[in-house]
C-alpha atoms as a PDB file:
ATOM      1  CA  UNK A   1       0.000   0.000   0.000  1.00  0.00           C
ATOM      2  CA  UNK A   2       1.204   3.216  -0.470  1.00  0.00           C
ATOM      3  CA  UNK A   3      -0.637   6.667   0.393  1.00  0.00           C
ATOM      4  CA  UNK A   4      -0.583  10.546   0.453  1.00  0.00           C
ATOM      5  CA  UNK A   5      -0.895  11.770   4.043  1.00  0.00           C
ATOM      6  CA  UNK A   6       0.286  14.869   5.542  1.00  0.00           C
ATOM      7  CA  UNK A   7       3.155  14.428   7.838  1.00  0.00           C
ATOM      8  CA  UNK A   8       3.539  17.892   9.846  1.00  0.00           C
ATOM      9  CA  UNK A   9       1.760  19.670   7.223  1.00  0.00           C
ATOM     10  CA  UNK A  10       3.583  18.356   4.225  1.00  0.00           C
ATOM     11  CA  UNK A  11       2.421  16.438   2.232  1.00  0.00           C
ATOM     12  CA  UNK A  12       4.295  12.850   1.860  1.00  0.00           C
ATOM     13  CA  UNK A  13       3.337   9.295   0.061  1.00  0.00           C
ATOM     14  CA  UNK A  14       4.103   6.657   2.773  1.00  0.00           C
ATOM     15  CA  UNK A  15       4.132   2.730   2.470  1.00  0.00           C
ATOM     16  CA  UNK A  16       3.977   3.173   6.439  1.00  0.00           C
ATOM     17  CA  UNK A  17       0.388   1.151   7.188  1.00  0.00           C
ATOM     18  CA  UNK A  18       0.561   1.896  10.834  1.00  0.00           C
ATOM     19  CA  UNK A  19       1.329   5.217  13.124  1.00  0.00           C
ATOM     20  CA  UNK A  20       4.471   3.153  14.136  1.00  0.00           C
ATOM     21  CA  UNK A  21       5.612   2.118  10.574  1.00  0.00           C
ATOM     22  CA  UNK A  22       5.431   5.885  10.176  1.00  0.00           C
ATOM     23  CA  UNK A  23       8.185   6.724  12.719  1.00  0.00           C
ATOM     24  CA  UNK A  24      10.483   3.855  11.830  1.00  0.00           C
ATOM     25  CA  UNK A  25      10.210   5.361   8.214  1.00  0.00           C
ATOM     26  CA  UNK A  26      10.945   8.548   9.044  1.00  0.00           C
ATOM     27  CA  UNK A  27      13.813   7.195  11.248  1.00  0.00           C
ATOM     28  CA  UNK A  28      12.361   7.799  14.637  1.00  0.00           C
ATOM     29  CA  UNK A  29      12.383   5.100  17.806  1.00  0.00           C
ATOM     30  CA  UNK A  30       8.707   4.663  18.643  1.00  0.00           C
ATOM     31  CA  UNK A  31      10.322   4.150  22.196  1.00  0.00           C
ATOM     32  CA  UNK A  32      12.491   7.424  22.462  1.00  0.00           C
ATOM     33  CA  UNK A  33      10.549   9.629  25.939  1.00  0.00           C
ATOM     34  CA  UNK A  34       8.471  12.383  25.140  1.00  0.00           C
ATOM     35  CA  UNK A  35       7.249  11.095  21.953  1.00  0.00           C
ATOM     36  CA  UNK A  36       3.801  12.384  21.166  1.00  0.00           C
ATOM     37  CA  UNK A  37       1.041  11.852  18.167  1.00  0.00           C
ATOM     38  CA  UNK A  38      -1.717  13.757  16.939  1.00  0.00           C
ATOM     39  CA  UNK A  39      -3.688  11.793  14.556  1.00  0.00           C
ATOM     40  CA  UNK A  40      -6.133  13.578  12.337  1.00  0.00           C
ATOM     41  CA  UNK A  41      -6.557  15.723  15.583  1.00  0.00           C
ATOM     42  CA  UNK A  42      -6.833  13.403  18.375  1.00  0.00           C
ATOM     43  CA  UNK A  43      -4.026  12.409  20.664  1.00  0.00           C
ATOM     44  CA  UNK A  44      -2.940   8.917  19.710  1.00  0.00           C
ATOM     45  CA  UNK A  45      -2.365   6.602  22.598  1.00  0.00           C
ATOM     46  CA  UNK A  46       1.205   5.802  22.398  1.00  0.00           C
ATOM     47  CA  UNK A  47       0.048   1.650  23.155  1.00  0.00           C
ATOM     48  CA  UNK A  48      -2.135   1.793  19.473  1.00  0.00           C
ATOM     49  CA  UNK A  49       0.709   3.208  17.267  1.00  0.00           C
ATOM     50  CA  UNK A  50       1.282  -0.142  16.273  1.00  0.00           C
ATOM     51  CA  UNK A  51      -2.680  -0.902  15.531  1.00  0.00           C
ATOM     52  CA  UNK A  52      -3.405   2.470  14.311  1.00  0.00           C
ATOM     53  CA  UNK A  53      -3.837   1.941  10.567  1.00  0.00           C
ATOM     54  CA  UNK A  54      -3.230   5.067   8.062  1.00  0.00           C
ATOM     55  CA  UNK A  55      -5.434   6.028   5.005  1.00  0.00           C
ATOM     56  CA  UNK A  56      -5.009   8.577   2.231  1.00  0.00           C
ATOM     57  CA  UNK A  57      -5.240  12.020   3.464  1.00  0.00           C
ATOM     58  CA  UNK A  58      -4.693  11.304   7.043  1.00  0.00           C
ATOM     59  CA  UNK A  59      -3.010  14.209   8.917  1.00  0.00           C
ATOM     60  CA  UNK A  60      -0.311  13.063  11.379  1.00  0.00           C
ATOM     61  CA  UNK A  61       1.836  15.318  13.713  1.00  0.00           C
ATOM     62  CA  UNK A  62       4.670  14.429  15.296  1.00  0.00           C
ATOM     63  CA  UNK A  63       6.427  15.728  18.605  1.00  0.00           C
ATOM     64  CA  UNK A  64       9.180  15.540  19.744  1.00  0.00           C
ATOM     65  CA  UNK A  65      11.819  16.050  22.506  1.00  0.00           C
ATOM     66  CA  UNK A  66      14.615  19.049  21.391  1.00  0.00           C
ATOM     67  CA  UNK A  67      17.680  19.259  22.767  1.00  0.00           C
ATOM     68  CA  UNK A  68      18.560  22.779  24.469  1.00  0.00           C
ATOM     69  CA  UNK A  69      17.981  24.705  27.561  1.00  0.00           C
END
């Protein structure tokens, strides 16, 4: 499968099927702290990345820890 979602607010095509397949794509550790998902506007449970299936036009964002002080 591949689709056109909107990572962020770009747009992207993605073979990801799942929220977690997402990050591992993008090259991000599902496990790292502080890790947070909006999916098409709702908070997504951290424990259903993994089941959380993605379909064209979906709008994912992604947050995550920065380094600074």
């Amino acid at each position: 499968m591949s689709a056109s979602i909107r990572v962020n607010g770009e747009r992207r095509t993605t073979a990801a099927e799942t929220l977690e397949a997402l990050l591992r794509e993008l090259g991000l550790d599902p496990g790292v702290k502080g890790l947070a998902i909006a999916h098409n506007g709702a908070v997504a449970p951290r424990g259903r990345w993994s089941q959380t299936a993605l379909r064209p036009d979906d709008e994912v964002e992604i947050v995550r820890p920065a380094r600074g002080g």
